[in-house]
N, C-alpha and C. Protein backbone atom coordinates (compact mmCIF):
# COMPACT_ATOMS: atom_id res chain seq x y z
N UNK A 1 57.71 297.06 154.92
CA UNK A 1 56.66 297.69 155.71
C UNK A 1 56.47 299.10 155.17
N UNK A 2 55.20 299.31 154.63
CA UNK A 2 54.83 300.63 154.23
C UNK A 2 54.14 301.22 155.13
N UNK A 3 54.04 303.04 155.82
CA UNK A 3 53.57 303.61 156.24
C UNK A 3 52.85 304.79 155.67
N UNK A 4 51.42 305.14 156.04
CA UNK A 4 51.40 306.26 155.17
C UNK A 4 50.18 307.13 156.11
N UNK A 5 50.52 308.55 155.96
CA UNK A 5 49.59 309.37 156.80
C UNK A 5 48.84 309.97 155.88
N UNK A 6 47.25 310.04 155.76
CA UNK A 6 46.73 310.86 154.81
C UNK A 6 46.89 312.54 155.38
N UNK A 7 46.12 313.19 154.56
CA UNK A 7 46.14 314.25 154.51
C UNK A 7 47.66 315.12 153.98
N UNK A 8 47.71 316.88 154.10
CA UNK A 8 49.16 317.37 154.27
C UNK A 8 49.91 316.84 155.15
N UNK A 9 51.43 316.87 154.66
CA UNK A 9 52.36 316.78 155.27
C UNK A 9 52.96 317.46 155.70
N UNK A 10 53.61 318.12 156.86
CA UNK A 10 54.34 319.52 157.03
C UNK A 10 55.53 319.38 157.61
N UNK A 11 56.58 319.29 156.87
CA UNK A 11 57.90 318.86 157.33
C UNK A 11 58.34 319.83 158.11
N UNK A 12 58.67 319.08 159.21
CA UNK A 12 59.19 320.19 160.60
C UNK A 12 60.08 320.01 161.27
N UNK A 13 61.47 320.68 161.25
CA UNK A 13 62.76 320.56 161.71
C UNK A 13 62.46 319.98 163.01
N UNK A 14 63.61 319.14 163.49
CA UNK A 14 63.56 318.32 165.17
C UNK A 14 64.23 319.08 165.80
N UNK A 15 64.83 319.98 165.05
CA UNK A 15 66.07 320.89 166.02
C UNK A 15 65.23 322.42 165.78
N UNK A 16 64.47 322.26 166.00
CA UNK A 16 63.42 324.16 166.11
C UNK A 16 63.71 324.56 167.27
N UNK A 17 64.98 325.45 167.23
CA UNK A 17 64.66 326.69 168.57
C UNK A 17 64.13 327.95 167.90
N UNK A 18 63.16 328.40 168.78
CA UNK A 18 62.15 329.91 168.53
C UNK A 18 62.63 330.52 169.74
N UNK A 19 62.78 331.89 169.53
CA UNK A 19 62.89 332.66 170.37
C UNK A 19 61.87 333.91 169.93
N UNK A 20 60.59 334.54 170.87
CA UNK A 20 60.06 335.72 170.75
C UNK A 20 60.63 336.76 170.86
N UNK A 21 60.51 338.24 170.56
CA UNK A 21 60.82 339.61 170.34
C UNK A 21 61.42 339.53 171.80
N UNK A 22 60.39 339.33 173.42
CA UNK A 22 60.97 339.66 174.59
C UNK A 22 61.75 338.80 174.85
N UNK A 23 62.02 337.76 174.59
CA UNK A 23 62.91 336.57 174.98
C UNK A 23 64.22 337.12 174.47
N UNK A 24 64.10 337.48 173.05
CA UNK A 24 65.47 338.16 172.57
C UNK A 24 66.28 339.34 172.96
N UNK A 25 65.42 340.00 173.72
CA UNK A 25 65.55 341.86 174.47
C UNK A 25 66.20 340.85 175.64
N UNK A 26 65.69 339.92 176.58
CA UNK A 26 66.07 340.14 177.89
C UNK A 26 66.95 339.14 177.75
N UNK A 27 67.48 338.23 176.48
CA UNK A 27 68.78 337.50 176.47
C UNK A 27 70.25 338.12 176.86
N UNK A 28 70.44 339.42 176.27
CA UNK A 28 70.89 340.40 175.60
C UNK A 28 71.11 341.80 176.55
N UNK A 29 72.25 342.25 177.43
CA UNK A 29 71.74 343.01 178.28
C UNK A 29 72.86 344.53 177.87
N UNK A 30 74.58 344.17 177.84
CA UNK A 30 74.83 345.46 177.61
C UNK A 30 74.86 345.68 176.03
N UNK A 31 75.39 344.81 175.25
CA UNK A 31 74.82 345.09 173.46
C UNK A 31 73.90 344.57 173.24
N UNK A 32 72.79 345.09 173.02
CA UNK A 32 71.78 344.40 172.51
C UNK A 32 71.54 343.94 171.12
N UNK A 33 71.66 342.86 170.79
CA UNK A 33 72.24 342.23 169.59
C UNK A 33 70.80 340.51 169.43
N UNK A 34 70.61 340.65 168.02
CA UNK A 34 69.54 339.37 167.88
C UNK A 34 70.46 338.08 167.66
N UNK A 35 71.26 338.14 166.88
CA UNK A 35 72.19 336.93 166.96
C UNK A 35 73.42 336.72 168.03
N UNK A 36 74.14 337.70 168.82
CA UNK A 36 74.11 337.44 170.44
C UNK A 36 73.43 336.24 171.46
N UNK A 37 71.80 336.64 170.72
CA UNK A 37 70.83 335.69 171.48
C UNK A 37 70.86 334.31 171.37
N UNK A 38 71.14 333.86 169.90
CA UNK A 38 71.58 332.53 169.69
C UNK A 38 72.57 331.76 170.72
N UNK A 39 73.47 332.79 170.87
CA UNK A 39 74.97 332.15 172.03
C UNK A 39 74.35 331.67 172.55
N UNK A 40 73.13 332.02 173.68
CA UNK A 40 72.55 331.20 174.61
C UNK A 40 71.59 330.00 174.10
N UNK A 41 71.57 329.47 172.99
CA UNK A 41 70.83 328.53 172.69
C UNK A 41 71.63 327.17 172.80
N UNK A 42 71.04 325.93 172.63
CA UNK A 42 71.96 324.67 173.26
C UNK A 42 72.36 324.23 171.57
N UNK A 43 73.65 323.67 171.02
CA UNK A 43 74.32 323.53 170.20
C UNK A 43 74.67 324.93 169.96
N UNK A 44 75.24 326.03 169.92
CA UNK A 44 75.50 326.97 169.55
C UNK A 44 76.99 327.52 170.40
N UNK A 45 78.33 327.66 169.64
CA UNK A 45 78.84 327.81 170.75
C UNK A 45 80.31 329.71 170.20
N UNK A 46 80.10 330.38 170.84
CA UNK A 46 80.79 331.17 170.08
C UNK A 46 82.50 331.51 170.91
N UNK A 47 83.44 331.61 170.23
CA UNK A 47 84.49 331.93 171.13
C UNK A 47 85.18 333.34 171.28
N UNK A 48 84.80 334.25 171.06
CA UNK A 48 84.66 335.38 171.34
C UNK A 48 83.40 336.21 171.73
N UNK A 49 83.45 336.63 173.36
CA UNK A 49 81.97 337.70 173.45
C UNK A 49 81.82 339.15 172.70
N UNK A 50 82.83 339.46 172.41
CA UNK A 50 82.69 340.68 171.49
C UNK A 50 82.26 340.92 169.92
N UNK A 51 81.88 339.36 169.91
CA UNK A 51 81.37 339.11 168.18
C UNK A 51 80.02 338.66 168.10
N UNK A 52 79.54 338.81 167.59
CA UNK A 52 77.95 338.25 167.19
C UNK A 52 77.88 336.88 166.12
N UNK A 53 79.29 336.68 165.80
CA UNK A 53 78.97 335.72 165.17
C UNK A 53 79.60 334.49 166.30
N UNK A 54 78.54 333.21 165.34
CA UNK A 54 78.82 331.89 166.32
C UNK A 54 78.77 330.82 165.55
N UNK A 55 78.93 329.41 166.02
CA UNK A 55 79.27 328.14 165.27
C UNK A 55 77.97 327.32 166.20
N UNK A 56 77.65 326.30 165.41
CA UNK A 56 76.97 325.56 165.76
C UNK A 56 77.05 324.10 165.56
N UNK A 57 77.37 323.63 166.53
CA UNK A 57 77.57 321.87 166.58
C UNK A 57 79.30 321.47 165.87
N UNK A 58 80.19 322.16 166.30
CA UNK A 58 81.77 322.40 165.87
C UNK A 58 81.60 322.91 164.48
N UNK A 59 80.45 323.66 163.38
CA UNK A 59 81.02 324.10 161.65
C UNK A 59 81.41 325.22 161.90
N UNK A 60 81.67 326.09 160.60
CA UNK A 60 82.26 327.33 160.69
C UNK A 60 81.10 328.16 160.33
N UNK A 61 81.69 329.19 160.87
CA UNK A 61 80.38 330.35 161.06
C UNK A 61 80.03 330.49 160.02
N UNK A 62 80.67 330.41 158.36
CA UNK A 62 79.88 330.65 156.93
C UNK A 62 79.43 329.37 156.39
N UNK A 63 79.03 328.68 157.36
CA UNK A 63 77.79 327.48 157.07
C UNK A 63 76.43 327.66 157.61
N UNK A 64 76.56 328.79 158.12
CA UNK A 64 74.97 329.03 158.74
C UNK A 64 74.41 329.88 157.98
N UNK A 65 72.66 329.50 157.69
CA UNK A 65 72.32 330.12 156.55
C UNK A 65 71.45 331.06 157.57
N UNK A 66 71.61 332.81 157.46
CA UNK A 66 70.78 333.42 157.90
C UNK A 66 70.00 334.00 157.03
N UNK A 67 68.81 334.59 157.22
CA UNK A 67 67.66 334.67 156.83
C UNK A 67 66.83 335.48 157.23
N UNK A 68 66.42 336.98 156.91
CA UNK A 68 65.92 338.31 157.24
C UNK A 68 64.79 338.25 156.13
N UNK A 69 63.34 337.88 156.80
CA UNK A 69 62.47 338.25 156.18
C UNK A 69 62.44 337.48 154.89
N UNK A 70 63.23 336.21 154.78
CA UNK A 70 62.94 335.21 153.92
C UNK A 70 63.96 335.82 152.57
N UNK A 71 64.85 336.51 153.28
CA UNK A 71 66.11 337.12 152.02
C UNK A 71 67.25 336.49 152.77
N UNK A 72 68.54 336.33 152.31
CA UNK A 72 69.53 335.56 152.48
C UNK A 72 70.64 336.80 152.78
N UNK A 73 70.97 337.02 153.98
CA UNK A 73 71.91 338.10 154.00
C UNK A 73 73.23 337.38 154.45
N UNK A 74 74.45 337.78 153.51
CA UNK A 74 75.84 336.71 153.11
C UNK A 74 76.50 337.35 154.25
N UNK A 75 76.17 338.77 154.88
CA UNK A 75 77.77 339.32 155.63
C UNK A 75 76.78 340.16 156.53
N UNK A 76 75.63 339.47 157.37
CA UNK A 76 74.80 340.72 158.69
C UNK A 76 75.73 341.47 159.47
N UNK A 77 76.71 341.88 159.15
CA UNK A 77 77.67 342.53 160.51
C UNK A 77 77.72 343.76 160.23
N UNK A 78 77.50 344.69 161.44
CA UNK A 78 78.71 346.20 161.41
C UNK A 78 79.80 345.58 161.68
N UNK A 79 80.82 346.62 162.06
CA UNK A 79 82.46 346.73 162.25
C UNK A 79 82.76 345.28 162.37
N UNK A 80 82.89 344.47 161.15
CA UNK A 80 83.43 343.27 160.51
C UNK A 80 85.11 343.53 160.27
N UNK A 81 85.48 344.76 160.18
CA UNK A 81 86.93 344.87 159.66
C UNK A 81 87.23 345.04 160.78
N UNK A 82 87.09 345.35 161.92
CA UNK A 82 87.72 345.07 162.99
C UNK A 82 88.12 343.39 163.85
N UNK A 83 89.15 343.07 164.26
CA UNK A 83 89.34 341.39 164.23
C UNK A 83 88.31 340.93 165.63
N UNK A 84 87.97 339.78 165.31
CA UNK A 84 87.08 339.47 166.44
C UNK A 84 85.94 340.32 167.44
N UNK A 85 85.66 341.27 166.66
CA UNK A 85 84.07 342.31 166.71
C UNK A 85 83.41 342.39 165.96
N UNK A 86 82.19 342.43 166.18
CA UNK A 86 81.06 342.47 165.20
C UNK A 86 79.48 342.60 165.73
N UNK A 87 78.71 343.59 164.67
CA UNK A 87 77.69 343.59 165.67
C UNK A 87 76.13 343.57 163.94
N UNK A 88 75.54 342.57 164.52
CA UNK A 88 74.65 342.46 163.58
C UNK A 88 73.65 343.66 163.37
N UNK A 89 73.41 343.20 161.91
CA UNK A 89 72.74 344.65 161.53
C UNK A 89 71.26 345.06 161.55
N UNK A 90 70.31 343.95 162.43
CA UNK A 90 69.14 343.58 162.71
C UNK A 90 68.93 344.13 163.77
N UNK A 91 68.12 345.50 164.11
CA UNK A 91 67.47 346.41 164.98
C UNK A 91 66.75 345.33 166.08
N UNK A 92 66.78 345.18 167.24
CA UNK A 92 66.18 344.41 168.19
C UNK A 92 65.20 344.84 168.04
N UNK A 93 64.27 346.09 168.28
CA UNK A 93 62.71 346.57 168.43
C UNK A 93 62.24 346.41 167.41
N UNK A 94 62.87 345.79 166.30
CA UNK A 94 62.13 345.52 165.10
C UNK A 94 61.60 344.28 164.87
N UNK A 95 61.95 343.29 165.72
CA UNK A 95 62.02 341.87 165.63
C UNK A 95 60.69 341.42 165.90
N UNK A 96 60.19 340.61 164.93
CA UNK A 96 59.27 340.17 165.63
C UNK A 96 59.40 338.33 166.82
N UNK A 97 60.63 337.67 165.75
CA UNK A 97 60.86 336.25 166.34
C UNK A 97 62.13 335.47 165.56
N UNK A 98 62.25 334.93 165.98
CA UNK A 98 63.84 334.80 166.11
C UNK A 98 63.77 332.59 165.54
N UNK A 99 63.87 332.00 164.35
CA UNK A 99 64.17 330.70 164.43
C UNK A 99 65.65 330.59 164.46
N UNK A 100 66.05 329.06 165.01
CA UNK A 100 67.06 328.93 165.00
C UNK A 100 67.00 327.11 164.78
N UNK A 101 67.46 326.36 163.32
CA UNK A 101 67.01 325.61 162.82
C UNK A 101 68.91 324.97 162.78
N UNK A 102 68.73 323.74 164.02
CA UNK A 102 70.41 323.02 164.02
C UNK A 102 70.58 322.17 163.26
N UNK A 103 69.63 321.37 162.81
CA UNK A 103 69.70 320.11 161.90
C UNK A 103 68.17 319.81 161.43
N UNK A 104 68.31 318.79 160.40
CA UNK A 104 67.00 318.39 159.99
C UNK A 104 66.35 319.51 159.24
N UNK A 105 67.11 320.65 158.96
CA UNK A 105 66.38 321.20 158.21
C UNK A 105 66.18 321.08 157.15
N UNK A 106 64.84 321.46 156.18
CA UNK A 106 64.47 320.99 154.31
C UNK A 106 65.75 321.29 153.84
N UNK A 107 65.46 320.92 152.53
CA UNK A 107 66.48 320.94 151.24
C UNK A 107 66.28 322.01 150.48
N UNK A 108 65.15 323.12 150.76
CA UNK A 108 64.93 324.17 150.51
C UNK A 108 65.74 325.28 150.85
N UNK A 109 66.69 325.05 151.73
CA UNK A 109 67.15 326.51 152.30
C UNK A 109 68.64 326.15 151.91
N UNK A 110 68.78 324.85 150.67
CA UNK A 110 70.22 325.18 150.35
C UNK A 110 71.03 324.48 150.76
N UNK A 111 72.68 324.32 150.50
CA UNK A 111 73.33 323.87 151.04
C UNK A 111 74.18 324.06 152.30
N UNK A 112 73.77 324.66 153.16
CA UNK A 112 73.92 325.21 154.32
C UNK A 112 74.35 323.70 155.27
N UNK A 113 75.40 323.41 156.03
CA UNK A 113 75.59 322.47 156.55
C UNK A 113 74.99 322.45 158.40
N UNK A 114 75.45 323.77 158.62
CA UNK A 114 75.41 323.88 159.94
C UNK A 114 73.94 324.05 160.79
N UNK A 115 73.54 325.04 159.94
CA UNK A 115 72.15 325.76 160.59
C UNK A 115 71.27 326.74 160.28
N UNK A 116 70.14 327.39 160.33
CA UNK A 116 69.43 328.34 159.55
C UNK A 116 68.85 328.97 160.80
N UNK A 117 69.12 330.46 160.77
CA UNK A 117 68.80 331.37 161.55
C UNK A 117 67.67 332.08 160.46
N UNK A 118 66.45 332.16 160.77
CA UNK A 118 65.29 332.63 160.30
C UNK A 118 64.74 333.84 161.16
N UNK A 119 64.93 335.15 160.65
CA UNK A 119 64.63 336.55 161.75
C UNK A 119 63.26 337.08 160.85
N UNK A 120 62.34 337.43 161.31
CA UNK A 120 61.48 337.72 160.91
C UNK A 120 61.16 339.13 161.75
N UNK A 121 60.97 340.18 160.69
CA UNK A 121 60.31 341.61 161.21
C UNK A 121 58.89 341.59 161.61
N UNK A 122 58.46 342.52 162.52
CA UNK A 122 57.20 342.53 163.02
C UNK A 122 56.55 343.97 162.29
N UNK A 123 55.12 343.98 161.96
CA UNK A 123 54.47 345.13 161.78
C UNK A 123 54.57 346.23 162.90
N UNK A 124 53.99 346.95 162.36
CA UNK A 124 53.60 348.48 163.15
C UNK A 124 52.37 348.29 163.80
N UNK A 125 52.40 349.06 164.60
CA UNK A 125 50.64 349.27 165.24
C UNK A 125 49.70 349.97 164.62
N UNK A 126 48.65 349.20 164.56
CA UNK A 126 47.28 349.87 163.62
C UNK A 126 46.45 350.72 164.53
N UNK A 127 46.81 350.68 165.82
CA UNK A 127 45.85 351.30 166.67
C UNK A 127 46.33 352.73 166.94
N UNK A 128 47.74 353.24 167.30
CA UNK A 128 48.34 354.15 167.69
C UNK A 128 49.70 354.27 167.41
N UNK A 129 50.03 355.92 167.49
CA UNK A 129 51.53 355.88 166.95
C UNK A 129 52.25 356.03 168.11
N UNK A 130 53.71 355.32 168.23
CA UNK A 130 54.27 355.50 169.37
C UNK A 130 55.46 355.33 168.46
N UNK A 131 56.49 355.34 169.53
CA UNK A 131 58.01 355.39 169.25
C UNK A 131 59.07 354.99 169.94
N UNK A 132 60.43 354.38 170.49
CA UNK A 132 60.89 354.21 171.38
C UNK A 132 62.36 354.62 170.74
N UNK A 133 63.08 355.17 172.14
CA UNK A 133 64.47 355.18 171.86
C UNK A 133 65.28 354.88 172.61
N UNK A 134 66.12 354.18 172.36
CA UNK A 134 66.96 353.42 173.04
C UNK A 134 68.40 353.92 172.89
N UNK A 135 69.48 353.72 174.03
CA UNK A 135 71.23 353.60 173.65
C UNK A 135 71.68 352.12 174.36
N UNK A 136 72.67 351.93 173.95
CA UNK A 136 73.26 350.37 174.46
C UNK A 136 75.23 351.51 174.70
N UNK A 137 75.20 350.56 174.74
CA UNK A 137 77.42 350.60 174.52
C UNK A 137 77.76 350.98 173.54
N UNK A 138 77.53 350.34 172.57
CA UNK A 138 77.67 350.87 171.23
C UNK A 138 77.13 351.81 170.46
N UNK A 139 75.72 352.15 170.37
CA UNK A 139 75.12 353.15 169.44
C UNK A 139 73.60 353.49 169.83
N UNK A 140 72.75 354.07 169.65
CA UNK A 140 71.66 354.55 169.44
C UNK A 140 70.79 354.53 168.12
N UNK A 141 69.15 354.16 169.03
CA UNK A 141 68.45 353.95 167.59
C UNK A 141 67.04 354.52 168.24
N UNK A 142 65.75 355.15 167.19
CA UNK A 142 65.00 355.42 167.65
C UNK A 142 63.89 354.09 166.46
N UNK A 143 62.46 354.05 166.82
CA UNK A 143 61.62 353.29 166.14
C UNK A 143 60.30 353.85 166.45
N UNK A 144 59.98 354.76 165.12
CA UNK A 144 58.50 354.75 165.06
C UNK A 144 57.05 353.79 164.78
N UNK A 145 56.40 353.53 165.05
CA UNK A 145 55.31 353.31 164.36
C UNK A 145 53.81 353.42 164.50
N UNK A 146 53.17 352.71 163.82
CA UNK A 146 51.48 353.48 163.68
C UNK A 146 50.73 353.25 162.49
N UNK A 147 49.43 353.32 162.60
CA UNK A 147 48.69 353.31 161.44
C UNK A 147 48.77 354.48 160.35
N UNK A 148 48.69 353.35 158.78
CA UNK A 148 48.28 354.56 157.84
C UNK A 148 46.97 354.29 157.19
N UNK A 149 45.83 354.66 157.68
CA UNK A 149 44.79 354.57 157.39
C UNK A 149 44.51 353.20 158.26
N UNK A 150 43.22 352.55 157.66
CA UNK A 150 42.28 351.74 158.21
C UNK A 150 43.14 350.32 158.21
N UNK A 151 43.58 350.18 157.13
CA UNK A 151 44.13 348.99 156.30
C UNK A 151 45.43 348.82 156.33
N UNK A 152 46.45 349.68 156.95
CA UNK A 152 47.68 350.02 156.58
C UNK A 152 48.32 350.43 157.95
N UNK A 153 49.94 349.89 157.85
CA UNK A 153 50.69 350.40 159.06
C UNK A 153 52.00 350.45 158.57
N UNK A 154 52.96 351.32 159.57
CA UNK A 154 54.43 351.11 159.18
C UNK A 154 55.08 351.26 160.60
N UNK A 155 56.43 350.72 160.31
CA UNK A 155 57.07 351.02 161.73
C UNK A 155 58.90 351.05 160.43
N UNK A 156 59.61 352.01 161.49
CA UNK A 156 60.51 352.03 160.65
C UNK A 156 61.57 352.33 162.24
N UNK A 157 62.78 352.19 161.69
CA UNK A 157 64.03 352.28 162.45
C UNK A 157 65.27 353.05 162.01
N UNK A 158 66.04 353.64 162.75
CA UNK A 158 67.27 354.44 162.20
C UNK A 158 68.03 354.08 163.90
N UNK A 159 69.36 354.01 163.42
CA UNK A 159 70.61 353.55 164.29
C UNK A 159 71.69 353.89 163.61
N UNK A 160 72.75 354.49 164.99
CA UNK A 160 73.84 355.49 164.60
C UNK A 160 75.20 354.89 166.05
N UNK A 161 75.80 354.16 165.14
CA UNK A 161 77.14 354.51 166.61
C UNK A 161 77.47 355.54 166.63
N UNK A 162 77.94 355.63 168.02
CA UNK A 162 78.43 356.62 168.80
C UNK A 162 80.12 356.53 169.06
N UNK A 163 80.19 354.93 169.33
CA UNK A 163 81.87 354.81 169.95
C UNK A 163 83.03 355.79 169.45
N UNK A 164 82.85 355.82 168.18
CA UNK A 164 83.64 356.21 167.56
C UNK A 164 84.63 357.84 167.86
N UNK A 165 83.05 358.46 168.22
CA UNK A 165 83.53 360.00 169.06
C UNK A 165 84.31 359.97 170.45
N UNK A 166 83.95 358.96 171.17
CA UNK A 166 84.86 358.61 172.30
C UNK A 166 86.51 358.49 171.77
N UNK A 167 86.76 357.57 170.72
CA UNK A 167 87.87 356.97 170.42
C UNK A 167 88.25 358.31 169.95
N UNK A 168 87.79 359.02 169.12
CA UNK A 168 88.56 359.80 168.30
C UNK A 168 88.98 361.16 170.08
N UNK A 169 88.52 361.00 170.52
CA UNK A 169 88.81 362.46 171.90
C UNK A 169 90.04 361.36 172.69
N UNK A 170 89.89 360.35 172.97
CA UNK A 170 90.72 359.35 173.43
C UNK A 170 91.87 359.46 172.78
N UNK A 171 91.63 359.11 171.48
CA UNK A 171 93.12 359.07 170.96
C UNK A 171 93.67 359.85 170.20
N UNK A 172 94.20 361.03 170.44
CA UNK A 172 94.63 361.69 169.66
C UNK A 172 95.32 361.40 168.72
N UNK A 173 96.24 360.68 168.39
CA UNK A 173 97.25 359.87 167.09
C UNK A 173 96.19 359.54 165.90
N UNK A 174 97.00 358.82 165.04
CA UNK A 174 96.51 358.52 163.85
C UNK A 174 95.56 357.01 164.51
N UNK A 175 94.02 356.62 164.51
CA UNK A 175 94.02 355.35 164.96
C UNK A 175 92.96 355.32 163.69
N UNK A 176 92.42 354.00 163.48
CA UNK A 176 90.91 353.51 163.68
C UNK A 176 89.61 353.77 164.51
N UNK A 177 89.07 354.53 163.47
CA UNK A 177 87.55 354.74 164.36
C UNK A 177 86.51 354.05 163.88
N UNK A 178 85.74 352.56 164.01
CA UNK A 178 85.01 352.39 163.08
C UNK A 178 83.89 353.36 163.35
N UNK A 179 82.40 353.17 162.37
CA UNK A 179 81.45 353.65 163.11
C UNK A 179 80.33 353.13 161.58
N UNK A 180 79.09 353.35 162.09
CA UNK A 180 77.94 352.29 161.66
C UNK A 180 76.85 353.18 161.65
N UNK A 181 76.16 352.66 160.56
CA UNK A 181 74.58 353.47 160.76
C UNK A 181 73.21 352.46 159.93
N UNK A 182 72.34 352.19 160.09
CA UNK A 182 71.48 351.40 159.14
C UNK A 182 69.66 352.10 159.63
N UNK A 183 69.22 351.92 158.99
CA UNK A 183 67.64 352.18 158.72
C UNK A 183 67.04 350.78 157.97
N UNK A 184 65.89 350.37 158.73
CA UNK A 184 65.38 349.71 158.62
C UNK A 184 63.96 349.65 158.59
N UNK A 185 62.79 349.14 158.10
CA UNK A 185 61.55 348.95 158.38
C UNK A 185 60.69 348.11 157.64
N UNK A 186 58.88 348.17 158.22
CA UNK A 186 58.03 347.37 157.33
C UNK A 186 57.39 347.92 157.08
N UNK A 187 56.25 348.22 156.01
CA UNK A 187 54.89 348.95 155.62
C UNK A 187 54.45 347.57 155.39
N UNK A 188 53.14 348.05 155.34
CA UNK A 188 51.93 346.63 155.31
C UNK A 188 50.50 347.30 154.72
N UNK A 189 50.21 346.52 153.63
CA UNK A 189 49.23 347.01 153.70
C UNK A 189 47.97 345.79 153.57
N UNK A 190 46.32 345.70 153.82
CA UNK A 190 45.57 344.61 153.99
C UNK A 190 44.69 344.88 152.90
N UNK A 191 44.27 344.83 152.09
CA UNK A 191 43.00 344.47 150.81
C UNK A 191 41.85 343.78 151.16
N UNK A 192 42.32 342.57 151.87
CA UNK A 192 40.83 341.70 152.34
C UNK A 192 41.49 341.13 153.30
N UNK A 193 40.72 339.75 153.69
CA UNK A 193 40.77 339.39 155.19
C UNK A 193 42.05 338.13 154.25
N UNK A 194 42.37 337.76 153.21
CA UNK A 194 43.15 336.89 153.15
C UNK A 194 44.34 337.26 152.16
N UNK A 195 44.66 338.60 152.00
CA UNK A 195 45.37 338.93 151.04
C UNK A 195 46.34 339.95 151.78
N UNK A 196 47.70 340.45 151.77
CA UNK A 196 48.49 341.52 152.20
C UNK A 196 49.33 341.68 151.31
N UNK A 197 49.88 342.48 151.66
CA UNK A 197 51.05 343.36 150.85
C UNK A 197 52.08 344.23 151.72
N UNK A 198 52.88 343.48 151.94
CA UNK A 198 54.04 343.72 152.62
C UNK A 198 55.61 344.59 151.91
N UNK A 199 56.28 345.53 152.50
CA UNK A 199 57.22 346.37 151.68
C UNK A 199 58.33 346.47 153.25
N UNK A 200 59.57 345.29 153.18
CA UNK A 200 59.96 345.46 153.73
C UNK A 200 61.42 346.24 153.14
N UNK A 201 62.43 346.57 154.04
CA UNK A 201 64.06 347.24 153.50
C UNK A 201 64.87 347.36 154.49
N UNK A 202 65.83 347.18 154.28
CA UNK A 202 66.91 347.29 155.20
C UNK A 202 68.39 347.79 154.53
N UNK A 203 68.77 349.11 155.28
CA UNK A 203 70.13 349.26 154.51
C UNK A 203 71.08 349.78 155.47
N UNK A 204 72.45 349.38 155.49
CA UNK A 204 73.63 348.95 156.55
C UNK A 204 74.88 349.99 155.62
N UNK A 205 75.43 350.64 156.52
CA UNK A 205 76.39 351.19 156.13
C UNK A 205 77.56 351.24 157.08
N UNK A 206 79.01 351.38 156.82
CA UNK A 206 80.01 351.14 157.59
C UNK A 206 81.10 352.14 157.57
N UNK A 207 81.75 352.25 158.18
CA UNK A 207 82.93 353.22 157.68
C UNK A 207 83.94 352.93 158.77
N UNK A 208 85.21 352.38 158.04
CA UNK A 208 86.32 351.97 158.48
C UNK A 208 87.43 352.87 158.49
């Protein structure tokens, strides 16, 4: 028995969870964290709350292929050298949407057994410049953005822990302080109604 559908074909995972920018903010309440948000998705199961990383359907957490803006990032964590903490390095106000791909996914994204977390950044506003700043438990971040010219926008991000100054007044002795900082953003620019030019970056720094 042969079957056949004309036209394109568009192969589409059976296991597609999407999560939007607000869905991911109000998952998420004292760290605000984008892969946090996953925990609450169904196959996803993590055994520590103080980590951002998680397993999906019993594999190990370095079978999940994550995915920032269609780049492959091997190690998304701050304070990774600390045991069972970790906090991803993906700015929440930057987000535009969140996939989360359990099975059935193409043969395109590799040999990945478990799952593909797909984070995608959102533009800036073309209409007006605004900014927001936020603190959580852990650190502080501010996010500009706005138009540059007619055709053009950017929104950019900077984030700084804080914990670390607590620990160090806390403990006077010799201890561990981790502490974290990253900048992030998108520029965009439009040429015609079917053409763009996108300049995204992201850079993560740590200190143990």
């Amino acid at each position: 028995v042969y079957a056949y559908r004309g036209g394109g074909q568009e192969h589409i995972s059976e296991s597609l969870l999407s999560l939007q920018s607000e869905e991911i903010k109000n998952s998420t309440a004292v760290i605000p964290d984008v892969l946090r948000s996953a925990h609450m998705l169904p196959g996803v199961s993590a055994n520590n709350e103080f980590s951002a990383k998680f397993n999906v359907r019993g594999g190990n957490q370095d079978e999940n292929l994550i995915l920032v803006n269609g780049t492959q990032m091997y190690d998304p964590y701050h304070v990774k050298e600390v045991p069972n903490a970790s906090i991803s390095i993906m700015m929440m106000d930057m987000i535009r949407k969140m996939d989360l791909m359990t099975g059935g996914f193409p043969a395109r994204y590799g040999d990945k057994m478990s799952s593909v977390v797909d984070i995608q950044y959102r533009e800036g506003d073309r209409d007006r410049y605004k900014g927001t700043a936020t603190a959580s438990l852990t650190d502080a971040n501010i996010v500009a953005e706005g138009p540059l010219g007619e055709n053009a926008s950017f929104i950019f991000g900077v984030r700084k822990s804080y914990f670390e100054y607590l620990l160090k007044f806390l403990n006077r002795g010799t201890y561990h302080h981790p502490s974290f900082y990253d900048t992030q953003g998108v520029a965009d620019y439009s040429w015609s109604s079917g053409h763009k030019l996108l300049f995204k970056f992201l850079h993560a720094g740590d200190t143990y």
